[in-house]
C-alpha atoms as a PDB file:
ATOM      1  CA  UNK A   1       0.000   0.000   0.000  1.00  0.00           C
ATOM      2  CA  UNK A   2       3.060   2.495   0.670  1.00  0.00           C
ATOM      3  CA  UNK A   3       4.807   1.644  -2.185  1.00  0.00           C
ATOM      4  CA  UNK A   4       1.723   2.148  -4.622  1.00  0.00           C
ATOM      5  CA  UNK A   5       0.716   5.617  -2.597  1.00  0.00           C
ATOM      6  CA  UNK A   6       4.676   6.792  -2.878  1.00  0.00           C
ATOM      7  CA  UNK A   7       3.813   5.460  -7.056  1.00  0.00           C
ATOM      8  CA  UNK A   8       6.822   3.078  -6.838  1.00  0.00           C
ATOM      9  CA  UNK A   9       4.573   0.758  -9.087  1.00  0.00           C
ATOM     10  CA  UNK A  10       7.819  -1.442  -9.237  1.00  0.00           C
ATOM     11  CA  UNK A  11       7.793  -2.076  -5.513  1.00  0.00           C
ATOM     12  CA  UNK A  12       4.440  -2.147  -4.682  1.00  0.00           C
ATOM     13  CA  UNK A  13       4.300  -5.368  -7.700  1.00  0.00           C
ATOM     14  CA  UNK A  14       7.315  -6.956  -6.165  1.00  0.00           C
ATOM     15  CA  UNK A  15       5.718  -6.604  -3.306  1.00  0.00           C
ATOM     16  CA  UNK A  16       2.103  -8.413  -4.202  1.00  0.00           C
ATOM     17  CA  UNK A  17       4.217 -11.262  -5.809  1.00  0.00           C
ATOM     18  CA  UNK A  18       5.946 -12.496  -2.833  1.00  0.00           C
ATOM     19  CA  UNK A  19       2.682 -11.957  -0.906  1.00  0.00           C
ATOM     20  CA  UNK A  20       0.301 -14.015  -3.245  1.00  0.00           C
ATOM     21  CA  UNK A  21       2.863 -16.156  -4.700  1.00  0.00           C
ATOM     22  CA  UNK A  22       2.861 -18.110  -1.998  1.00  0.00           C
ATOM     23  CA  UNK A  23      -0.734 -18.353  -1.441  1.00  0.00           C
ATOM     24  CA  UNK A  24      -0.740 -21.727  -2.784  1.00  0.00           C
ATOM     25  CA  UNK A  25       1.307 -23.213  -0.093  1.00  0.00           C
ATOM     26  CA  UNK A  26      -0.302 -21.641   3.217  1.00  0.00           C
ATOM     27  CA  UNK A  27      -3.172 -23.611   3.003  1.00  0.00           C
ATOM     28  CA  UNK A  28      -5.267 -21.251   1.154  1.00  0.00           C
ATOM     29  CA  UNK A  29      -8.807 -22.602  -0.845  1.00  0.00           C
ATOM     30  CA  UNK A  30      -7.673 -23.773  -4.064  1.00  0.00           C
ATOM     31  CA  UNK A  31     -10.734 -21.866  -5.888  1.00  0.00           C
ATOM     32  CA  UNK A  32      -9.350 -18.592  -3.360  1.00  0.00           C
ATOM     33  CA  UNK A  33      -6.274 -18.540  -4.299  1.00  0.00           C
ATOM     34  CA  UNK A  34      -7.264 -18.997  -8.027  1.00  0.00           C
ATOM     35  CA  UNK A  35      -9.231 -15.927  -8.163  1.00  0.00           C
ATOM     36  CA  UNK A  36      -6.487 -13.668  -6.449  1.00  0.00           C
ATOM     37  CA  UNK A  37      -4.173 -14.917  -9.058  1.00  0.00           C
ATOM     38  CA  UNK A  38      -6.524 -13.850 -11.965  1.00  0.00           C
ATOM     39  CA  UNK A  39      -6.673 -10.185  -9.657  1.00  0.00           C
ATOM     40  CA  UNK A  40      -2.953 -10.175  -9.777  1.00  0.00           C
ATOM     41  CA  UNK A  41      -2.420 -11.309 -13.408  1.00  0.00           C
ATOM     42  CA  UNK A  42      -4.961  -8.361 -14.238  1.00  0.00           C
ATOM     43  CA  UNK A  43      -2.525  -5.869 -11.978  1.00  0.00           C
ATOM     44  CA  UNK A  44       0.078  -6.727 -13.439  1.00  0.00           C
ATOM     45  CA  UNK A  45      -0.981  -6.732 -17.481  1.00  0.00           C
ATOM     46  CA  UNK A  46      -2.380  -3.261 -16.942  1.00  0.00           C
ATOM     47  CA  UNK A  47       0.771  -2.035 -15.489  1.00  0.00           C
ATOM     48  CA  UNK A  48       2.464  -3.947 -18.416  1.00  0.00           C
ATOM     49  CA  UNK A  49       4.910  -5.699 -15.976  1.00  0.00           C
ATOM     50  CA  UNK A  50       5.462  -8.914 -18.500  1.00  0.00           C
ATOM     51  CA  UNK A  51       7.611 -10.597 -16.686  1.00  0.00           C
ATOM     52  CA  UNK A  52       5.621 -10.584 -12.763  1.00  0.00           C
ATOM     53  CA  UNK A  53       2.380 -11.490 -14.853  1.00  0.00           C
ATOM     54  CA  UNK A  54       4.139 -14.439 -16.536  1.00  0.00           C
ATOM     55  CA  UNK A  55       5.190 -15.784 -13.534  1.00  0.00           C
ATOM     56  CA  UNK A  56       1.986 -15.037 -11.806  1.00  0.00           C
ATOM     57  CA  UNK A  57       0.061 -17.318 -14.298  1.00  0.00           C
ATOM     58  CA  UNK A  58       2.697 -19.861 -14.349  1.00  0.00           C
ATOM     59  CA  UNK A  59       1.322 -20.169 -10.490  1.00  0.00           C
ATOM     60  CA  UNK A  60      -2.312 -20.045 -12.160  1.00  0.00           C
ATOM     61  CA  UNK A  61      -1.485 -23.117 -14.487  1.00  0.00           C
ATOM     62  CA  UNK A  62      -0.904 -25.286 -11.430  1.00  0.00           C
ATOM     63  CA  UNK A  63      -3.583 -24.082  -9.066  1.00  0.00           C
ATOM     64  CA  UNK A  64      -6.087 -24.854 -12.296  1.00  0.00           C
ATOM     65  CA  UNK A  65      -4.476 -28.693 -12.785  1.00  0.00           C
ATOM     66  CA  UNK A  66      -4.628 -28.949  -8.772  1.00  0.00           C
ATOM     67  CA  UNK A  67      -8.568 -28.177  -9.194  1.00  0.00           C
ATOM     68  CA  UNK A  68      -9.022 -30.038 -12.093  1.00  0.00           C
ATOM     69  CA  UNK A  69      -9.973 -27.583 -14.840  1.00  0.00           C
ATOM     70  CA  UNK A  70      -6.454 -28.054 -16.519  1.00  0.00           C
ATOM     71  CA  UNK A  71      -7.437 -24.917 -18.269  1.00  0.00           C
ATOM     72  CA  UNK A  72      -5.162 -24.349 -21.308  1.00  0.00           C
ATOM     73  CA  UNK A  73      -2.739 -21.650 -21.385  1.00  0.00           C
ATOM     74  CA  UNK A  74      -3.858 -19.012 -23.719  1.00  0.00           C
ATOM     75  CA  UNK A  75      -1.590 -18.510 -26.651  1.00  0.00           C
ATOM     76  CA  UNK A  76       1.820 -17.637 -25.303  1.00  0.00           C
ATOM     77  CA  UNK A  77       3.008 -13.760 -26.941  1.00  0.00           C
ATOM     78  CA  UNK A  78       6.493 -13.858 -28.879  1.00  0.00           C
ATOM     79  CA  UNK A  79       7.584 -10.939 -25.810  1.00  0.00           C
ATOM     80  CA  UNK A  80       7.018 -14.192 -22.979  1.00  0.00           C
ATOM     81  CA  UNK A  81       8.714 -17.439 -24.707  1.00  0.00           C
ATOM     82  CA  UNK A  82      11.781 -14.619 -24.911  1.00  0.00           C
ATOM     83  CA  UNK A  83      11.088 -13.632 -21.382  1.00  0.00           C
ATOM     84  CA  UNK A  84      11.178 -17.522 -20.421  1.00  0.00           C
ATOM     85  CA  UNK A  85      14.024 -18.372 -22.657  1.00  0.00           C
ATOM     86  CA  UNK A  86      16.309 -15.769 -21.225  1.00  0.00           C
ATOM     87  CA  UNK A  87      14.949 -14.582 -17.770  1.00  0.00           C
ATOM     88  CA  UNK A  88      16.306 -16.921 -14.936  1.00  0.00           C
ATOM     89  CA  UNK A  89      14.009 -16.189 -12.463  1.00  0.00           C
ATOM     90  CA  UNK A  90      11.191 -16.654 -14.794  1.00  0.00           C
ATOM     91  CA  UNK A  91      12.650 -20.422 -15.943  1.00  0.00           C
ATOM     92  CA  UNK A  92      13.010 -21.068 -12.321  1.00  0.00           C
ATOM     93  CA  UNK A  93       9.215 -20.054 -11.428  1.00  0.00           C
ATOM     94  CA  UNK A  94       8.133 -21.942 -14.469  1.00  0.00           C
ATOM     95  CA  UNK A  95      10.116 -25.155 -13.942  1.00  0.00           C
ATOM     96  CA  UNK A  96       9.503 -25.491 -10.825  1.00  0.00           C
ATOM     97  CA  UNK A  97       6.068 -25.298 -11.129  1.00  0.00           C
ATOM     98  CA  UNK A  98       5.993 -28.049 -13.617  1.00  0.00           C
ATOM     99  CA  UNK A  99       7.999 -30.122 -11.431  1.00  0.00           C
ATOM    100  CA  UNK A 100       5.655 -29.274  -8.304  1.00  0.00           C
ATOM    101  CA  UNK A 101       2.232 -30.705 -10.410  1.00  0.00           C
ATOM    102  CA  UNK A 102       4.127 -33.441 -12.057  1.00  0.00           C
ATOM    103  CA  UNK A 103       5.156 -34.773  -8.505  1.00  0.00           C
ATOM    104  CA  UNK A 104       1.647 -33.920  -7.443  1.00  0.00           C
ATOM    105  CA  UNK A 105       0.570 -36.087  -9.872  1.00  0.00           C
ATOM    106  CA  UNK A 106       3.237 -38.736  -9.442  1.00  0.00           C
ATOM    107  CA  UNK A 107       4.819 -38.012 -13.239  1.00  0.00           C
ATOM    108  CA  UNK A 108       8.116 -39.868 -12.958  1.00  0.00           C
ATOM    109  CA  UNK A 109       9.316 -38.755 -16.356  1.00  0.00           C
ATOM    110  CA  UNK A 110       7.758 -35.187 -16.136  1.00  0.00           C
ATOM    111  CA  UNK A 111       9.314 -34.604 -12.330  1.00  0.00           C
ATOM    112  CA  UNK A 112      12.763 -35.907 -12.963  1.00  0.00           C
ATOM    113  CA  UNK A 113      13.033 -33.789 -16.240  1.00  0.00           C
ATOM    114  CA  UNK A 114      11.994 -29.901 -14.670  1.00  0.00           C
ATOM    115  CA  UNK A 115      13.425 -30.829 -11.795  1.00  0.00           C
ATOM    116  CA  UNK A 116      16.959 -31.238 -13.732  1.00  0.00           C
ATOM    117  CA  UNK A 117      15.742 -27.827 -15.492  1.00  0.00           C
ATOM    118  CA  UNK A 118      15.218 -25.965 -12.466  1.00  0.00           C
ATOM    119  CA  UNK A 119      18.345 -26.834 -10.308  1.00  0.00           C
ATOM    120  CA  UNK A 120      19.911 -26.192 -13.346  1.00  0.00           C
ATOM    121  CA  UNK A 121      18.671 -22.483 -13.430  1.00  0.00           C
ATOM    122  CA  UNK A 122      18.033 -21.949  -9.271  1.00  0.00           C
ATOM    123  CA  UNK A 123      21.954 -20.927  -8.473  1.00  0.00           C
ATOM    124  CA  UNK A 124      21.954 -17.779 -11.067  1.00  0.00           C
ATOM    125  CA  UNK A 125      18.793 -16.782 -10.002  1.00  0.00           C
ATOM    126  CA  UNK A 126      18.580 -13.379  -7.475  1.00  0.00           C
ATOM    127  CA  UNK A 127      16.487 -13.412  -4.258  1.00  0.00           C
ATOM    128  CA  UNK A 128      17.110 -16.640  -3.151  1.00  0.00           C
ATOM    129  CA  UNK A 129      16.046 -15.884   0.201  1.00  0.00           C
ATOM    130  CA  UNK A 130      12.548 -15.034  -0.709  1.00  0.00           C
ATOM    131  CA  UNK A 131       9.907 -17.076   1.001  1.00  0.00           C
ATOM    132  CA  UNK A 132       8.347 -18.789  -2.274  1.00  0.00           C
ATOM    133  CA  UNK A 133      12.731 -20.135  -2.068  1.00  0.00           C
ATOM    134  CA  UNK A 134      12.265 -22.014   1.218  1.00  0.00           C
ATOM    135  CA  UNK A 135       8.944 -23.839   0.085  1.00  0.00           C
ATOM    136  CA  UNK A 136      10.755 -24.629  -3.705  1.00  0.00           C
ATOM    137  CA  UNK A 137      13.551 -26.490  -1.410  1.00  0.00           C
ATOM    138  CA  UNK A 138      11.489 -27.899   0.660  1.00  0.00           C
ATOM    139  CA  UNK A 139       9.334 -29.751  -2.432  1.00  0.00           C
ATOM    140  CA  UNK A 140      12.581 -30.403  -4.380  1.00  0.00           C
ATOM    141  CA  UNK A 141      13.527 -32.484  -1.399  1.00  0.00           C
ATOM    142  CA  UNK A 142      10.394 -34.002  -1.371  1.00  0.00           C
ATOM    143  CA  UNK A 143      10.790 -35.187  -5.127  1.00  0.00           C
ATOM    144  CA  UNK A 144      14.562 -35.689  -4.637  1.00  0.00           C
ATOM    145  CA  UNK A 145      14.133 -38.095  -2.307  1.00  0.00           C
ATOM    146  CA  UNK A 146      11.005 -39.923  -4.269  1.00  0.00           C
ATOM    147  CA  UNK A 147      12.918 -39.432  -7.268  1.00  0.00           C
ATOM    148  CA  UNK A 148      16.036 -41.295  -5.280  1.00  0.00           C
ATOM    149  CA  UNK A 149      13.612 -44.570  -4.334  1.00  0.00           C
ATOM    150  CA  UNK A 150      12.607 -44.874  -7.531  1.00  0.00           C
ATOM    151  CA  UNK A 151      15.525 -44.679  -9.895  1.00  0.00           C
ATOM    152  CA  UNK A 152      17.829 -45.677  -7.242  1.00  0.00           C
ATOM    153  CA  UNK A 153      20.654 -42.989  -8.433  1.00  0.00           C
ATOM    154  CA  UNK A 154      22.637 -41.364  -5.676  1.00  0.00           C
ATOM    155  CA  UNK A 155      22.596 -37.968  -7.224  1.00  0.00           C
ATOM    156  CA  UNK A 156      18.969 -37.554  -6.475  1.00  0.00           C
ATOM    157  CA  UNK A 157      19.567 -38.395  -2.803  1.00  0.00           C
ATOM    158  CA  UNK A 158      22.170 -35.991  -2.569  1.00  0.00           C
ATOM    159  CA  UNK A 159      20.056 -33.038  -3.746  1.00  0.00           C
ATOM    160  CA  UNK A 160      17.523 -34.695  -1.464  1.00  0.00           C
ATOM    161  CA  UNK A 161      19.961 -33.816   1.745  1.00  0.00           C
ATOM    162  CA  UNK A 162      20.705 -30.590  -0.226  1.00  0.00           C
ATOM    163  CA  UNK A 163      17.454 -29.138   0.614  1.00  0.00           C
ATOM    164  CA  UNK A 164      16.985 -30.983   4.411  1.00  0.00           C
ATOM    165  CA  UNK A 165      19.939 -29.043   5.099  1.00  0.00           C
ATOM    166  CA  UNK A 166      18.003 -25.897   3.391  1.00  0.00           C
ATOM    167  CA  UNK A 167      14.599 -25.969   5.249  1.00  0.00           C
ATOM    168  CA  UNK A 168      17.045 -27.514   8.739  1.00  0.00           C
ATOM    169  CA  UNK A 169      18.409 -23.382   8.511  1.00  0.00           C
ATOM    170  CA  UNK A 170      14.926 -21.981   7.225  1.00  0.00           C
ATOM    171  CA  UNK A 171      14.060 -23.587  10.280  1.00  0.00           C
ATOM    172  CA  UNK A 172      16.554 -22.341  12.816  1.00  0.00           C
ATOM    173  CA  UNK A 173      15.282 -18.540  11.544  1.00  0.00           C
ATOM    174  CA  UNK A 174      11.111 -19.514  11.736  1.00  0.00           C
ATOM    175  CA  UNK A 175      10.381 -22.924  13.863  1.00  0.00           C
ATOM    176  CA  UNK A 176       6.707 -21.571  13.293  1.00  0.00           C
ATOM    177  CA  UNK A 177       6.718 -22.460   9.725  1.00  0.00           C
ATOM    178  CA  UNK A 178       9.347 -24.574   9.100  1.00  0.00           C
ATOM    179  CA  UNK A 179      10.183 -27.061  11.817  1.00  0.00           C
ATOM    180  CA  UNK A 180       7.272 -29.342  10.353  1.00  0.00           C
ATOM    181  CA  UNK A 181       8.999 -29.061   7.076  1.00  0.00           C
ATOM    182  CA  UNK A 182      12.409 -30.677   7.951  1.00  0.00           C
ATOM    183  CA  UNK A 183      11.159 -32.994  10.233  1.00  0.00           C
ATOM    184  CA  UNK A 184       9.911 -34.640   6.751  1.00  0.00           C
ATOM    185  CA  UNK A 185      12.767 -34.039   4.754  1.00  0.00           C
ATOM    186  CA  UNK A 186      14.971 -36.345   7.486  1.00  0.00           C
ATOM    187  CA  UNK A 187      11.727 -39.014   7.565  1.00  0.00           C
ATOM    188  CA  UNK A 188      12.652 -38.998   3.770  1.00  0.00           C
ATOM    189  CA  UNK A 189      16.091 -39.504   3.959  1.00  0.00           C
ATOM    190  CA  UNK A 190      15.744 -41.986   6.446  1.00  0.00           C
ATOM    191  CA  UNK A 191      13.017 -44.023   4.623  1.00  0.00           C
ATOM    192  CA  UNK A 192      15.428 -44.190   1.648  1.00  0.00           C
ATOM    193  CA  UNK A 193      18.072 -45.094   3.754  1.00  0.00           C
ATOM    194  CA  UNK A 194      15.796 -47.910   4.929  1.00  0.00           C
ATOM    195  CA  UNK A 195      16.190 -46.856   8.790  1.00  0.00           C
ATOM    196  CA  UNK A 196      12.280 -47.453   8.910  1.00  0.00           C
ATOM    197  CA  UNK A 197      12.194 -46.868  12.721  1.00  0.00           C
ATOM    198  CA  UNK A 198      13.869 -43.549  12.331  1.00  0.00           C
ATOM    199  CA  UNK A 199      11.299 -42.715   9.256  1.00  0.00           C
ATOM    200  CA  UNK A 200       8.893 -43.161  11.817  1.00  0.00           C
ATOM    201  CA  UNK A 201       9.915 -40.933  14.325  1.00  0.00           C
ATOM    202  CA  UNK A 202      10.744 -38.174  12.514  1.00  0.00           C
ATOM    203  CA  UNK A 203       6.987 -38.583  10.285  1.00  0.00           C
ATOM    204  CA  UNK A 204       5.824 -38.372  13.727  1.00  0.00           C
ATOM    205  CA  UNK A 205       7.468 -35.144  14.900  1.00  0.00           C
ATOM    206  CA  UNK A 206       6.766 -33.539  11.589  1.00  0.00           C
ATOM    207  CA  UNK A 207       2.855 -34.514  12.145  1.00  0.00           C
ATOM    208  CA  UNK A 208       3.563 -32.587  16.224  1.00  0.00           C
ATOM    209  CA  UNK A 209       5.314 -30.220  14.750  1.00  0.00           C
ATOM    210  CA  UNK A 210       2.707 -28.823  12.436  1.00  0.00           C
ATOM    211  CA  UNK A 211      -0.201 -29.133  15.062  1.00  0.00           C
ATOM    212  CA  UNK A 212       1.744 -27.515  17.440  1.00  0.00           C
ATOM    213  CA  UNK A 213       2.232 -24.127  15.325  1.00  0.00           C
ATOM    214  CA  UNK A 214      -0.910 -25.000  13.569  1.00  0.00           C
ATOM    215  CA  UNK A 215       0.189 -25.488   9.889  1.00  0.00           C
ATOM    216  CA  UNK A 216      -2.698 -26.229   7.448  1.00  0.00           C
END
């Protein structure tokens, strides 16, 4: 609200990003969050900001496939395939995406493939400490470690531990939100290390932890 009043329309679209972007993580009605993408989408396209709209609907895409509607992308403009063929934070957003609803899903094939593309594109990408960051490691673990149990290649464990160790200091700054999250990440690793009885526990601490600072 400051930033539009000041008219830093730059800011004050930054700003609504990292707020709504991660809208579809906290728990937030599916059909909710969908229509304060569209609002956002419609910000942003009348303040021609290209590439916080293209990212917004990339976010759109997967709340639609998570309802069911699957809704089509409308024809993409020659000004956003260059946006998403040379803007790294845009790949990332878009990659990631894919790999989130592919793992939703279960897609082996479709997960293991943007989930090469994004952690190919993550490191060069600014703001890595934004909020939406911590959530993206935490599901990259998640499919890591899946991704690990089924092809059985060591690499994909690694990057598995990669983002524990992520979400273990995401959790050091904000127990609140967090704690839950790595307390899944090791119940991962440990499953795919077959220590079952370890799995256990630390499934069990995660399910504490998020009643305890009442995660949805």
């Amino acid at each position: 609200a400051a930033a539009m009043e000041s008219g830093d329309i730059l800011q004050a679209a930054l700003n609504i990003l990292v707020r709504d972007g991660v809208f579809l993580f906290a728990g937030v009605n599916l059909q909710t969050t969908q229509e304060k993408c569209a609002k956002v989408i419609k910000f942003m396209e009348d303040k021609k900001l290209v590439i916080f709209m293209t990212q917004m609907q990339y976010i759109q895409h997967s709340v639609f496939k998570l309802i069911g509607i699957d809704e089509k992308p409308k024809d993409v403009s020659a000004e956003e395939a260059k946006i998403l063929a040379t803007n790294s934070s845009v790949k990332v957003t878009y990659n990631y995406q894919k790999a989130y609803t592919s793992f939703m899903f279960r897609l082996y094939d479709d997960s293991k493939n943007y989930a090469e593309k994004y952690l190919d594109c993550i490191d060069s990408t600014w703001a890595n400490l934004w909020l939406q960051h911590a959530f993206q490691a935490f599901h990259m673990g998640l499919i890591s470690f899946w991704l690990a149990r089924k092809s059985r290649e060591q690499r994909w464990y690694e990057r598995g531990k990669r983002s524990k160790l992520a979400l273990k200091k995401w959790a050091e700054s904000s127990q609140w939100t967090f704690e839950n999250k790595w307390y899944l990440l090791e119940a991962e690793e440990s499953y795919c290390n077959n220590n079952f009885e370890v799995a256990k526990l630390f499934y069990e601490k995660a399910i504490s932890s998020a009643k305890e600072h009442k995660v949805r």
